[in-house]
N, C-alpha and C. Protein backbone atom coordinates (compact mmCIF):
# COMPACT_ATOMS: atom_id res chain seq x y z
N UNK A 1 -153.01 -70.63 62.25
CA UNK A 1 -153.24 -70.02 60.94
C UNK A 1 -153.73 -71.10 59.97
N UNK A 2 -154.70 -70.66 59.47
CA UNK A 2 -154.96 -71.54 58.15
C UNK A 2 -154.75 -70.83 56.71
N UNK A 3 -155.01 -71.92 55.91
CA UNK A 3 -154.46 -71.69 54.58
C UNK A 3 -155.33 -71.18 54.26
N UNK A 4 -156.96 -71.23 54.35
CA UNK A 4 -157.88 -70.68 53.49
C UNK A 4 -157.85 -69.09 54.22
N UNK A 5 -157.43 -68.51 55.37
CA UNK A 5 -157.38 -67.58 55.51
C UNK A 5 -156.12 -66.82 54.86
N UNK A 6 -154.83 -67.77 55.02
CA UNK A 6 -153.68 -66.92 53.77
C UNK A 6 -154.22 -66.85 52.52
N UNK A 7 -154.99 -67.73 52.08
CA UNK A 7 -155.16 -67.96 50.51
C UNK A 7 -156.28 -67.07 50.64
N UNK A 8 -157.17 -66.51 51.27
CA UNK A 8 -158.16 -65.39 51.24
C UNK A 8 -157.54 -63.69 51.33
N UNK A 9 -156.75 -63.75 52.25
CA UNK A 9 -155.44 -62.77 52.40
C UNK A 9 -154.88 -62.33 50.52
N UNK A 10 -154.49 -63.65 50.47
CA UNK A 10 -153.70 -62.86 49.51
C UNK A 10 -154.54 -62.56 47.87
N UNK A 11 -155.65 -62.86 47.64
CA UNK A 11 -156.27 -62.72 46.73
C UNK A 11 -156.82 -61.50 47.00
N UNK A 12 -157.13 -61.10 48.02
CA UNK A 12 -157.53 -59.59 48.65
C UNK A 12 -156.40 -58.64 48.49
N UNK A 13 -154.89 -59.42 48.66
CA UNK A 13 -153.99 -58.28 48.26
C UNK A 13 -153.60 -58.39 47.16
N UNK A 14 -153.68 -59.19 45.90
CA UNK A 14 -153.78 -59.44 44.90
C UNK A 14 -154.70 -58.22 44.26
N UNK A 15 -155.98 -58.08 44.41
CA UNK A 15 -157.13 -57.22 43.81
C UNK A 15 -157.02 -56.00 44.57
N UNK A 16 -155.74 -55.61 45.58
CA UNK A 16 -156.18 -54.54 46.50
C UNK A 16 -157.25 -53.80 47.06
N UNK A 17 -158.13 -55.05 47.53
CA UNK A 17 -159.29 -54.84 48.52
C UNK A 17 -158.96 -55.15 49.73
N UNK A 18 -159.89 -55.28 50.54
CA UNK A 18 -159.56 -55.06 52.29
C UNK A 18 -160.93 -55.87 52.73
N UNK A 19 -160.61 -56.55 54.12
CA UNK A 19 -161.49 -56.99 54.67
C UNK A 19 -161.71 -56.43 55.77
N UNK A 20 -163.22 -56.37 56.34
CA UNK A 20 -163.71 -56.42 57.69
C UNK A 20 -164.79 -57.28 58.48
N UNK A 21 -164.35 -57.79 59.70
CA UNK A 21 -164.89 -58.75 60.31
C UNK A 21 -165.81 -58.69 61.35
N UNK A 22 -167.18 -59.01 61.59
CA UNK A 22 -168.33 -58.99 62.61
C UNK A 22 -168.33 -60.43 62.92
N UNK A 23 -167.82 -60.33 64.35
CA UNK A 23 -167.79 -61.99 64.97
C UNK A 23 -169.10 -61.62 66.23
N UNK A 24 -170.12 -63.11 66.18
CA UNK A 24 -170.68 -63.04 67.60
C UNK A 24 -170.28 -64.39 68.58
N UNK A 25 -170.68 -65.20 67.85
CA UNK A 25 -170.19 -66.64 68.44
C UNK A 25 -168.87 -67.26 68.64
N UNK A 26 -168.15 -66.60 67.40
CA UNK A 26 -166.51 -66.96 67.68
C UNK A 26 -165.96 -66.36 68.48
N UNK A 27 -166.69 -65.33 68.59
CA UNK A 27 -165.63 -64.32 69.96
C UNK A 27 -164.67 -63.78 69.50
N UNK A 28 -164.11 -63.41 68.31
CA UNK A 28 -162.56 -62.86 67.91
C UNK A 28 -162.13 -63.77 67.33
N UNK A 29 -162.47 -65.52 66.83
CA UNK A 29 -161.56 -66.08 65.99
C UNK A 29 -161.53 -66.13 64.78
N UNK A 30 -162.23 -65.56 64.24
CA UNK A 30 -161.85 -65.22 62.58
C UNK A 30 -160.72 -64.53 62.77
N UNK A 31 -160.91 -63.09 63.30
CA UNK A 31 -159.85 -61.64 63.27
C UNK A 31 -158.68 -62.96 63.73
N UNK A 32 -158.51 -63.34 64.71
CA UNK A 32 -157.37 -64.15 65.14
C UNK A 32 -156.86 -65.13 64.25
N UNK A 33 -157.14 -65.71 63.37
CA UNK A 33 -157.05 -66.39 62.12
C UNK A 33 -156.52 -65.82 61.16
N UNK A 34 -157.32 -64.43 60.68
CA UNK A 34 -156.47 -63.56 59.88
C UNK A 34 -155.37 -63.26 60.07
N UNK A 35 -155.18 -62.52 61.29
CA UNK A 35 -153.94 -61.46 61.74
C UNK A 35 -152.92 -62.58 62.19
N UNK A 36 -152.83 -63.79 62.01
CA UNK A 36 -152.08 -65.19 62.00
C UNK A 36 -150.93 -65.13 60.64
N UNK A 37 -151.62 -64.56 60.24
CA UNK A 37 -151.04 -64.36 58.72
C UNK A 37 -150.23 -63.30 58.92
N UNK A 38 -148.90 -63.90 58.56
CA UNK A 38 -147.75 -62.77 58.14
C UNK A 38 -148.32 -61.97 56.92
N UNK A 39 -148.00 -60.11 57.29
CA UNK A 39 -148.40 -59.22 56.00
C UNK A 39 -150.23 -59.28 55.54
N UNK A 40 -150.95 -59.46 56.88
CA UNK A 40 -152.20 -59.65 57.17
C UNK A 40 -152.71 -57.88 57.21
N UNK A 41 -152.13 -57.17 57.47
CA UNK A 41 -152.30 -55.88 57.50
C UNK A 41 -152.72 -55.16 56.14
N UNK A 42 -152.15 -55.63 54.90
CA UNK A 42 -152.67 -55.65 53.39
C UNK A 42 -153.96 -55.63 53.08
N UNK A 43 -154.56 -55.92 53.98
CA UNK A 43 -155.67 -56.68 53.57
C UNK A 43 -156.89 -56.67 54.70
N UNK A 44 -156.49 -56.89 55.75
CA UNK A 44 -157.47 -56.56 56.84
C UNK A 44 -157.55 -55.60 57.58
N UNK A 45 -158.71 -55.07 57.70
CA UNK A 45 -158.89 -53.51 58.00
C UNK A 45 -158.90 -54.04 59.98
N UNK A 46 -159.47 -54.75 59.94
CA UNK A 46 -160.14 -55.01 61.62
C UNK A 46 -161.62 -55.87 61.71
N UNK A 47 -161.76 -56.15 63.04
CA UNK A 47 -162.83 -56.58 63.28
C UNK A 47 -163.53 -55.85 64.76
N UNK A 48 -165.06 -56.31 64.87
CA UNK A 48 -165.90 -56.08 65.45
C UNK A 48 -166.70 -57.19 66.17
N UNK A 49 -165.86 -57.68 67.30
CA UNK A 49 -166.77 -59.06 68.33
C UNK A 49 -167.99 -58.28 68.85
N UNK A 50 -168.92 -58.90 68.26
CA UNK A 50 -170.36 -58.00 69.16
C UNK A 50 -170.72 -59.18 69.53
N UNK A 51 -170.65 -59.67 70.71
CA UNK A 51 -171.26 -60.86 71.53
C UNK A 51 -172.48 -60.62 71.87
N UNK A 52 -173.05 -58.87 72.45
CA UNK A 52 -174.18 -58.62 72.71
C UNK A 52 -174.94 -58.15 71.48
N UNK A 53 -176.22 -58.68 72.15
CA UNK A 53 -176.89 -58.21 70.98
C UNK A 53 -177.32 -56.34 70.92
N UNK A 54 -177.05 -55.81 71.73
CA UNK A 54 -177.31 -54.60 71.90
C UNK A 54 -176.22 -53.78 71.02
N UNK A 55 -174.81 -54.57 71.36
CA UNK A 55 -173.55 -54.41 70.08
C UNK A 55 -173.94 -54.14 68.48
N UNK A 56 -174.70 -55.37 67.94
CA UNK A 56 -175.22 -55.69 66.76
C UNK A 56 -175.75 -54.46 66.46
N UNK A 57 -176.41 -53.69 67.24
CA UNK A 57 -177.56 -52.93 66.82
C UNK A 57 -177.31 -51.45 67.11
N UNK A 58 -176.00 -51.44 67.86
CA UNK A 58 -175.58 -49.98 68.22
C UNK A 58 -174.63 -50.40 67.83
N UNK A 59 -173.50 -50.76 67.01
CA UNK A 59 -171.94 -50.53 66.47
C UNK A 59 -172.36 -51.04 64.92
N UNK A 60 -173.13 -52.25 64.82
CA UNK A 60 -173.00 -52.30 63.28
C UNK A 60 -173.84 -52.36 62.43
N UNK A 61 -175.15 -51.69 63.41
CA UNK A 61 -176.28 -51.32 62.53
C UNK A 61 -177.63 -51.85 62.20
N UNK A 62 -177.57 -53.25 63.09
CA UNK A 62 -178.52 -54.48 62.42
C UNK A 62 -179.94 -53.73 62.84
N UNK A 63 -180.65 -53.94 62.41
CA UNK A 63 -181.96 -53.33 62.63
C UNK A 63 -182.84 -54.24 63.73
N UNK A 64 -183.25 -53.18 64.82
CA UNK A 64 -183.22 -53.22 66.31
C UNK A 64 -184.67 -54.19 66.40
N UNK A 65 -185.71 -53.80 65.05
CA UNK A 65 -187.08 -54.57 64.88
C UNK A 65 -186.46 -55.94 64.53
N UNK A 66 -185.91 -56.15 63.53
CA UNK A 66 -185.34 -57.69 63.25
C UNK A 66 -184.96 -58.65 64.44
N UNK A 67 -183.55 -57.64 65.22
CA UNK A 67 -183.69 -58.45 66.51
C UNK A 67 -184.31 -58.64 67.90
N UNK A 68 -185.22 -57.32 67.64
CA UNK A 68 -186.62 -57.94 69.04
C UNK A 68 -187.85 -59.04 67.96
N UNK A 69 -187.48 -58.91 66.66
CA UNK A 69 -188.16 -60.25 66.89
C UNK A 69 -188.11 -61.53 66.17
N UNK A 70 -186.68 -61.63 65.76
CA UNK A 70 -185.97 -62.69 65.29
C UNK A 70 -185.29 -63.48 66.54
N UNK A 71 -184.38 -62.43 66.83
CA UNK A 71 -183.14 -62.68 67.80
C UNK A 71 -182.09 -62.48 66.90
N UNK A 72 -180.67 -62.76 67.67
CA UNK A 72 -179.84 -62.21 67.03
C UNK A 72 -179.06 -63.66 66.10
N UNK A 73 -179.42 -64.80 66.70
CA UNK A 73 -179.42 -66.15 65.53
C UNK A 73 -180.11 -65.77 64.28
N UNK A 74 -180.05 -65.25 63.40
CA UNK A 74 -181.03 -65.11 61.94
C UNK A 74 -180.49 -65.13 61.14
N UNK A 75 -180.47 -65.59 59.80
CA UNK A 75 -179.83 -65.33 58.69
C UNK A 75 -179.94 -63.51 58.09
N UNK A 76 -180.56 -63.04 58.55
CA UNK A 76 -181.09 -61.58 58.22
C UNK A 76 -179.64 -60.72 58.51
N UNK A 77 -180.15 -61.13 60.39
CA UNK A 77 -178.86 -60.56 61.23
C UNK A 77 -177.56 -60.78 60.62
N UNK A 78 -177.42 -61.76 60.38
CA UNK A 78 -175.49 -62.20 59.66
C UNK A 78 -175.17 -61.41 58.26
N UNK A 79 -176.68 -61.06 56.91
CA UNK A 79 -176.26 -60.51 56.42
C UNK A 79 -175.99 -58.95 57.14
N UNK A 80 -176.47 -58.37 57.85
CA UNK A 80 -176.94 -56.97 57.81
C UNK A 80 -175.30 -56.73 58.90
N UNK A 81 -175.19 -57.74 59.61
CA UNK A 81 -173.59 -57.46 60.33
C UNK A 81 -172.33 -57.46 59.24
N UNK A 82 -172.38 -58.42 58.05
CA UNK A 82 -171.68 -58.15 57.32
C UNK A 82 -171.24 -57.10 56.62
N UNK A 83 -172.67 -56.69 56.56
CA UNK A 83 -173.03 -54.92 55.67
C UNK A 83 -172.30 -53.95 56.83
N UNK A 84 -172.43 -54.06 58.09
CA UNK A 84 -172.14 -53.28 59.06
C UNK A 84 -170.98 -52.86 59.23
N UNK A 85 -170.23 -54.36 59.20
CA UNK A 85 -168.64 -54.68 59.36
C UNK A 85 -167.88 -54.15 58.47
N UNK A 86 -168.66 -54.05 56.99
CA UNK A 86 -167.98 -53.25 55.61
C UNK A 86 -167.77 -51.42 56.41
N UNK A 87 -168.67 -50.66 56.31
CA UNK A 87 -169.47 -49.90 56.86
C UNK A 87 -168.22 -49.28 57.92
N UNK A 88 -168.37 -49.99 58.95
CA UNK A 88 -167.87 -48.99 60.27
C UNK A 88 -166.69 -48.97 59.99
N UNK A 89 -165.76 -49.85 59.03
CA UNK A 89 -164.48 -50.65 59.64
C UNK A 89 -163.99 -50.01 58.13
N UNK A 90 -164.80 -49.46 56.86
CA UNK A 90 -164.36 -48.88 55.84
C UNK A 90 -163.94 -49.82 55.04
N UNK A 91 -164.23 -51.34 55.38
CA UNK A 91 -163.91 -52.42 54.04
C UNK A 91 -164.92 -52.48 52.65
N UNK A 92 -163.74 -53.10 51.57
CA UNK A 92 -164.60 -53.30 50.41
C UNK A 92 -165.12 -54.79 50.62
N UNK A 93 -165.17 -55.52 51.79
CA UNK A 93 -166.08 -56.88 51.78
C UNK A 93 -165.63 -57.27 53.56
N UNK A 94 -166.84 -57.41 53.37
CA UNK A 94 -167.23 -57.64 55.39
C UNK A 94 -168.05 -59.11 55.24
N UNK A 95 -167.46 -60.19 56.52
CA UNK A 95 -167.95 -61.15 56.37
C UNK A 95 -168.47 -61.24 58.14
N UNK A 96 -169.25 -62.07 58.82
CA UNK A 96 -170.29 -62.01 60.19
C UNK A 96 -170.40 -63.17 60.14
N UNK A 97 -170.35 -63.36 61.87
CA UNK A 97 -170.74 -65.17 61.60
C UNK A 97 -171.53 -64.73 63.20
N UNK A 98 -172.76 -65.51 63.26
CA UNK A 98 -173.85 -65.16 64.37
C UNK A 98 -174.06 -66.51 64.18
N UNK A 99 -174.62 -66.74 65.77
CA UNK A 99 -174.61 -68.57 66.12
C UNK A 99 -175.17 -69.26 67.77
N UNK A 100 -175.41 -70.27 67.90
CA UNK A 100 -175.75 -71.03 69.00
C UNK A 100 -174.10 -72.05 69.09
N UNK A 101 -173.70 -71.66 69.87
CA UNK A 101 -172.08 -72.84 70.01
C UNK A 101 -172.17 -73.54 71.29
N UNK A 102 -173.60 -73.11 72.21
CA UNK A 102 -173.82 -73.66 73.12
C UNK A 102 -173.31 -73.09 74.72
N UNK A 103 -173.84 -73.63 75.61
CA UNK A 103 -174.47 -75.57 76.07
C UNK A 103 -175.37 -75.30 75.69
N UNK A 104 -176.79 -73.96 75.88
CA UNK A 104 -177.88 -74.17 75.95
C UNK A 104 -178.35 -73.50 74.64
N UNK A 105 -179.77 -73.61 74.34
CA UNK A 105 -180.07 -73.06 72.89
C UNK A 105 -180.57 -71.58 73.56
N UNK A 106 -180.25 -70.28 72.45
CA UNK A 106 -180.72 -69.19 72.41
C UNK A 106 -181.61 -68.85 71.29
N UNK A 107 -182.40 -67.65 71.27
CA UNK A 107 -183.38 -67.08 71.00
C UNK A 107 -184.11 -68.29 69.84
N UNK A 108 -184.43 -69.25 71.00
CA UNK A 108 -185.48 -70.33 70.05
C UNK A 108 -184.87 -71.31 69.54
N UNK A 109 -183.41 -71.12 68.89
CA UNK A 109 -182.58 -71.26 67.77
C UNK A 109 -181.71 -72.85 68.09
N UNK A 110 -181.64 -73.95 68.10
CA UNK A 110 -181.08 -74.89 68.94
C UNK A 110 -179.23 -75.20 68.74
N UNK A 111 -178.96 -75.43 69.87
CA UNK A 111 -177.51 -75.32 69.62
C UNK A 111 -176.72 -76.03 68.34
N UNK A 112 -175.83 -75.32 67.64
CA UNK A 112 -175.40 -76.00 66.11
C UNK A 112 -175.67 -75.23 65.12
N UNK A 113 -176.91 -73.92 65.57
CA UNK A 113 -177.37 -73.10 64.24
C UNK A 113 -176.75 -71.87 64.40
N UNK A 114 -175.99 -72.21 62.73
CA UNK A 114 -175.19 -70.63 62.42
C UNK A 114 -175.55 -70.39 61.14
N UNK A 115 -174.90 -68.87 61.26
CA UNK A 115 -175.33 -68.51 60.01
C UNK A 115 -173.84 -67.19 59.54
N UNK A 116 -173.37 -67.88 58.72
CA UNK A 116 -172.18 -66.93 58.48
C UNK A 116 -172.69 -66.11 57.23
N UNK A 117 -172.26 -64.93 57.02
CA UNK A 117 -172.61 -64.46 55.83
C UNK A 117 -170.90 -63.53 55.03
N UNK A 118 -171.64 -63.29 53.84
CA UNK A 118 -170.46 -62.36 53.02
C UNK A 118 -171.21 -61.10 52.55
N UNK A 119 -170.22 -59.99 52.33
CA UNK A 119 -171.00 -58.73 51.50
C UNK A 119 -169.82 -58.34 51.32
N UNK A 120 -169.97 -57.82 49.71
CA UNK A 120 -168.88 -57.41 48.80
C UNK A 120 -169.39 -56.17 48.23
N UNK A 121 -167.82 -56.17 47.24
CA UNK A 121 -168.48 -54.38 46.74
C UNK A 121 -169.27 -54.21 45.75
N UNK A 122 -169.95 -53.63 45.25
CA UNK A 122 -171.11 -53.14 44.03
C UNK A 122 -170.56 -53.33 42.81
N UNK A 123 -170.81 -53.98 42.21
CA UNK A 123 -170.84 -54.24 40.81
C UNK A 123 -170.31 -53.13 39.82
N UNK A 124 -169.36 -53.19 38.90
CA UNK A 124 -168.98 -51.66 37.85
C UNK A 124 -170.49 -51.18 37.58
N UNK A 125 -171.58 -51.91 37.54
CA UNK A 125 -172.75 -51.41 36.76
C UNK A 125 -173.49 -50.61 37.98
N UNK A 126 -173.13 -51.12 38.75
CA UNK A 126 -173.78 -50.41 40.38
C UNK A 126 -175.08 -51.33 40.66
N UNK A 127 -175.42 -52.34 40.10
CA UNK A 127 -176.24 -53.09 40.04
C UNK A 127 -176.05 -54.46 41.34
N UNK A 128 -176.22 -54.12 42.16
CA UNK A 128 -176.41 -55.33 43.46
C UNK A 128 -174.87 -54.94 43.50
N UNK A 129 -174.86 -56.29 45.01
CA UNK A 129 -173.71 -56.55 45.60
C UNK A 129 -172.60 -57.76 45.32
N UNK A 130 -171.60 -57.89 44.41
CA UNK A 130 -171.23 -59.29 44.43
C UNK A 130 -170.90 -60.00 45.17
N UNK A 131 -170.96 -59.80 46.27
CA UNK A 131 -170.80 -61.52 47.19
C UNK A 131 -171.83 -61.11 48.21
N UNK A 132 -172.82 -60.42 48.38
CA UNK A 132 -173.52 -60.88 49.11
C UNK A 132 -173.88 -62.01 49.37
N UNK A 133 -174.25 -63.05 50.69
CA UNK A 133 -174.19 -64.42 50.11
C UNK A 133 -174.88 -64.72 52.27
N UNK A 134 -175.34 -65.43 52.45
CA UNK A 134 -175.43 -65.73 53.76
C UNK A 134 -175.78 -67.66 53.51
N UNK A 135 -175.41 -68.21 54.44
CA UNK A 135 -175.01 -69.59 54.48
C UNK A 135 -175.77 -70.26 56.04
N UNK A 136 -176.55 -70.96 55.74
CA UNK A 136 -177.34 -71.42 56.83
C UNK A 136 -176.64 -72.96 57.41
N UNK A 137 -175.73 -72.77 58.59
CA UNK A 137 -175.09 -74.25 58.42
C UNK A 137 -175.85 -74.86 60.21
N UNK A 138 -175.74 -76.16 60.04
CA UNK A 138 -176.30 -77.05 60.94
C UNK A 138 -175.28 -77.90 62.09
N UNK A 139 -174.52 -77.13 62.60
CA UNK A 139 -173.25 -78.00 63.11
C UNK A 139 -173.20 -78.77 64.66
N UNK A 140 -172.49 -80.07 64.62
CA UNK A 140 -172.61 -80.69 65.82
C UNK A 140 -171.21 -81.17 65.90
N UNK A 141 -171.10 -80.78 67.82
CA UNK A 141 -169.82 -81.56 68.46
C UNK A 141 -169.83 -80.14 69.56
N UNK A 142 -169.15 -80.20 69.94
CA UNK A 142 -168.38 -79.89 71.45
C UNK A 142 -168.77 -78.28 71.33
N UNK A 143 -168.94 -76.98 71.52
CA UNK A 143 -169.01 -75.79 71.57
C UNK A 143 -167.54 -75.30 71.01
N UNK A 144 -166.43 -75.73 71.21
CA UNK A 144 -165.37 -75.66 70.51
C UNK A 144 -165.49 -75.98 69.13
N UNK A 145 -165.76 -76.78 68.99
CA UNK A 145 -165.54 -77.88 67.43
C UNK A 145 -167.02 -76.92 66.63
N UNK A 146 -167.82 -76.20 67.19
CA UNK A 146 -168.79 -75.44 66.50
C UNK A 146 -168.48 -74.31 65.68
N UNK A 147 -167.60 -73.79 67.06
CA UNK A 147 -167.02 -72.44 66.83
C UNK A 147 -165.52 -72.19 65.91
N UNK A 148 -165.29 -73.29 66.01
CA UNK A 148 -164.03 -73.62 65.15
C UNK A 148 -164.45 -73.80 63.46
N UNK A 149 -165.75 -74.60 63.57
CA UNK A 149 -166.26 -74.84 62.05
C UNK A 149 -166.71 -73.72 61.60
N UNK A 150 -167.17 -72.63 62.39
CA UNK A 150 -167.89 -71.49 61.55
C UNK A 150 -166.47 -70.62 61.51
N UNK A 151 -165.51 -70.57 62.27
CA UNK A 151 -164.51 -69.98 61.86
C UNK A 151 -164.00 -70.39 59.87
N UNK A 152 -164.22 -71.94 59.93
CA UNK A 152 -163.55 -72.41 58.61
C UNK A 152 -164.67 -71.89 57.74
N UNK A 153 -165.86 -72.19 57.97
CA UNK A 153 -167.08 -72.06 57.19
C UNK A 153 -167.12 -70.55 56.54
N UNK A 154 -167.07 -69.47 57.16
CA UNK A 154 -166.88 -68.01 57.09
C UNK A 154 -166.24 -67.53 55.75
N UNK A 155 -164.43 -68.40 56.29
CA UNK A 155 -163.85 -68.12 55.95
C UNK A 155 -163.33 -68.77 54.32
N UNK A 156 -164.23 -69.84 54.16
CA UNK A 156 -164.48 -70.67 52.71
C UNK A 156 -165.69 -70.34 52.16
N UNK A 157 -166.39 -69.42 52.54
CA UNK A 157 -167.40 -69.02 52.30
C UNK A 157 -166.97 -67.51 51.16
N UNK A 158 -166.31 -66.64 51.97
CA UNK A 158 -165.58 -65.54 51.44
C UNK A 158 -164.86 -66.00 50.38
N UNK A 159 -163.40 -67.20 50.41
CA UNK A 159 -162.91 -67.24 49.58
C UNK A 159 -163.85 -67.52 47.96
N UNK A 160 -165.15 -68.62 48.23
CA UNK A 160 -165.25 -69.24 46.95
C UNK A 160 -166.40 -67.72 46.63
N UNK A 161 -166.17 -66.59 47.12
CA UNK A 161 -166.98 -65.30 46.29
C UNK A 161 -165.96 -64.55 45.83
N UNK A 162 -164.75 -64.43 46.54
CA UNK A 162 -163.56 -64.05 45.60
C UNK A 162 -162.83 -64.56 44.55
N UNK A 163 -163.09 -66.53 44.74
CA UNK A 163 -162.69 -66.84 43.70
C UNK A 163 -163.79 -66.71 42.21
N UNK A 164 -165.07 -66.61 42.55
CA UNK A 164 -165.92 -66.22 41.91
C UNK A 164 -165.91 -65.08 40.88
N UNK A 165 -165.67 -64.09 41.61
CA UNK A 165 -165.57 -62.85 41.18
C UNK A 165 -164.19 -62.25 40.70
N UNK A 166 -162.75 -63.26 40.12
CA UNK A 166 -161.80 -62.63 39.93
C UNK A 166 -162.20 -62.60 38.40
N UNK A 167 -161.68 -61.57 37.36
CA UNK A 167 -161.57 -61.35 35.97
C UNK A 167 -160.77 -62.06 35.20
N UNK A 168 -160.82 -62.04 34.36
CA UNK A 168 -159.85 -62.90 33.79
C UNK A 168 -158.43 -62.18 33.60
N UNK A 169 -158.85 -60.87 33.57
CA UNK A 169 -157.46 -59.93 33.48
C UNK A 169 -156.44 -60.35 34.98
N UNK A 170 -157.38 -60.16 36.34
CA UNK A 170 -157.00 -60.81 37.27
C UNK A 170 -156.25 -62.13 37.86
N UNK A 171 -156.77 -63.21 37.09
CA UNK A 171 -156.44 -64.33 36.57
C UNK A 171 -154.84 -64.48 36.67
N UNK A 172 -154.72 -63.41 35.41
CA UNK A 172 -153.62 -63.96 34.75
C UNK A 172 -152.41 -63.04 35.57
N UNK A 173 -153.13 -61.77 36.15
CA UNK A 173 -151.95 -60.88 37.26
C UNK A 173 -151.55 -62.15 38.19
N UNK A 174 -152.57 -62.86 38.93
CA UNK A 174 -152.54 -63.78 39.99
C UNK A 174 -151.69 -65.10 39.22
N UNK A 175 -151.72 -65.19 38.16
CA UNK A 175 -151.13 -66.68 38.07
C UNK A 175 -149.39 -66.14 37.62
N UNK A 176 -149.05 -64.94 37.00
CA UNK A 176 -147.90 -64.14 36.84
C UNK A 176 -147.13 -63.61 38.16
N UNK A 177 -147.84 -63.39 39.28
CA UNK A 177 -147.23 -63.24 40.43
C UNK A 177 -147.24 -64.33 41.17
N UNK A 178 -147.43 -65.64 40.75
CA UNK A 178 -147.10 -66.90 41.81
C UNK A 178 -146.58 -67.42 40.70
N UNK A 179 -145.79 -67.42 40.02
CA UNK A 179 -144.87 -68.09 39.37
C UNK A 179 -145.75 -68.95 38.39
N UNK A 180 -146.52 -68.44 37.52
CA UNK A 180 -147.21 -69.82 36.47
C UNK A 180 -148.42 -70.53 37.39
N UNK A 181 -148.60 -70.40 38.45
CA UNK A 181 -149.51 -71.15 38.74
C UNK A 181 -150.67 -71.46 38.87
């Protein structure tokens, strides 16, 4: 368990929103990160490992032209799984992490390239999405130590759009229910 996933947890149950998760490269370790968290149920709706790319495009929607001719490494793909992950799984913010973790490089893409993304809920004005957000990262070491960083990456990715987006009314609920802090 990590902290940025409790400390993402509980700002989600703080604002009573919910998360949902589209993993390709981690295989399930975000969701496994979350649900690490005691009282993780508050807050996380579920996740969706689509390892195949045929997954992507029949469970969470990614558009089937993008990946015959991107592949499923794209920054496109990570937002549109995020959108997906909101979507099937009924969350108000879905985060996707799509990737090369290796040995060998896929669709073009060389091993180390990920791309995690965020999508949040619509604005009071209905005007865009607030955390839409996708993150192009460059990572090296072991296929473990890849898949482990986009787990953290994901998941600090999400938090600094929630910490972004709290109100100030919010603020002060959040600093009144942790004692002053």
């Amino acid at each position: 368990m990590t902290s940025t996933a409790a400390e993402v947890l509980r700002l989600l149950t703080v604002r009573g929103e919910t998360l949902a998760v589209a993993e390709s490269l981690t295989g399930g370790l975000v969701a496994a990160d979350l649900a690490a968290v005691p009282g993780a149920s508050k807050a996380f709706r579920g996740s969706v490992t689509a390892y195949a790319t045929d997954l992507k495009r029949d469970v969470l929607g990614v558009d089937a032209t993008l990946l015959d001719q991107r592949g499923a490494v794209d920054p496109q793909v990570a937002a549109q799984m995020a959108v997906g992950a909101r979507k099937v799984l009924g969350a108000d913010w879905g985060i996707a992490t799509t990737g090369v973790a290796g040995p060998e490089p896929q669709d073009g893409q060389p091993v180390g390239t990920v791309f995690v993304a965020v999508d949040g809920p619509q604005s009071a004005s209905g005007e865009g999405v607030l955390g839409g957000k996708v993150v192009a990262l460059r990572l090296n070491g072991s296929r473990t130590e890849i898949r482990m960083e986009s787990v953290r990456s994901v998941l600090a990715l999400l938090l600094e759009q929630l910490v972004g987006e709290l109100t100030e009314n919010e603020r002060a609920q959040d600093t009144e229910q942790n004692g002053g802090f």
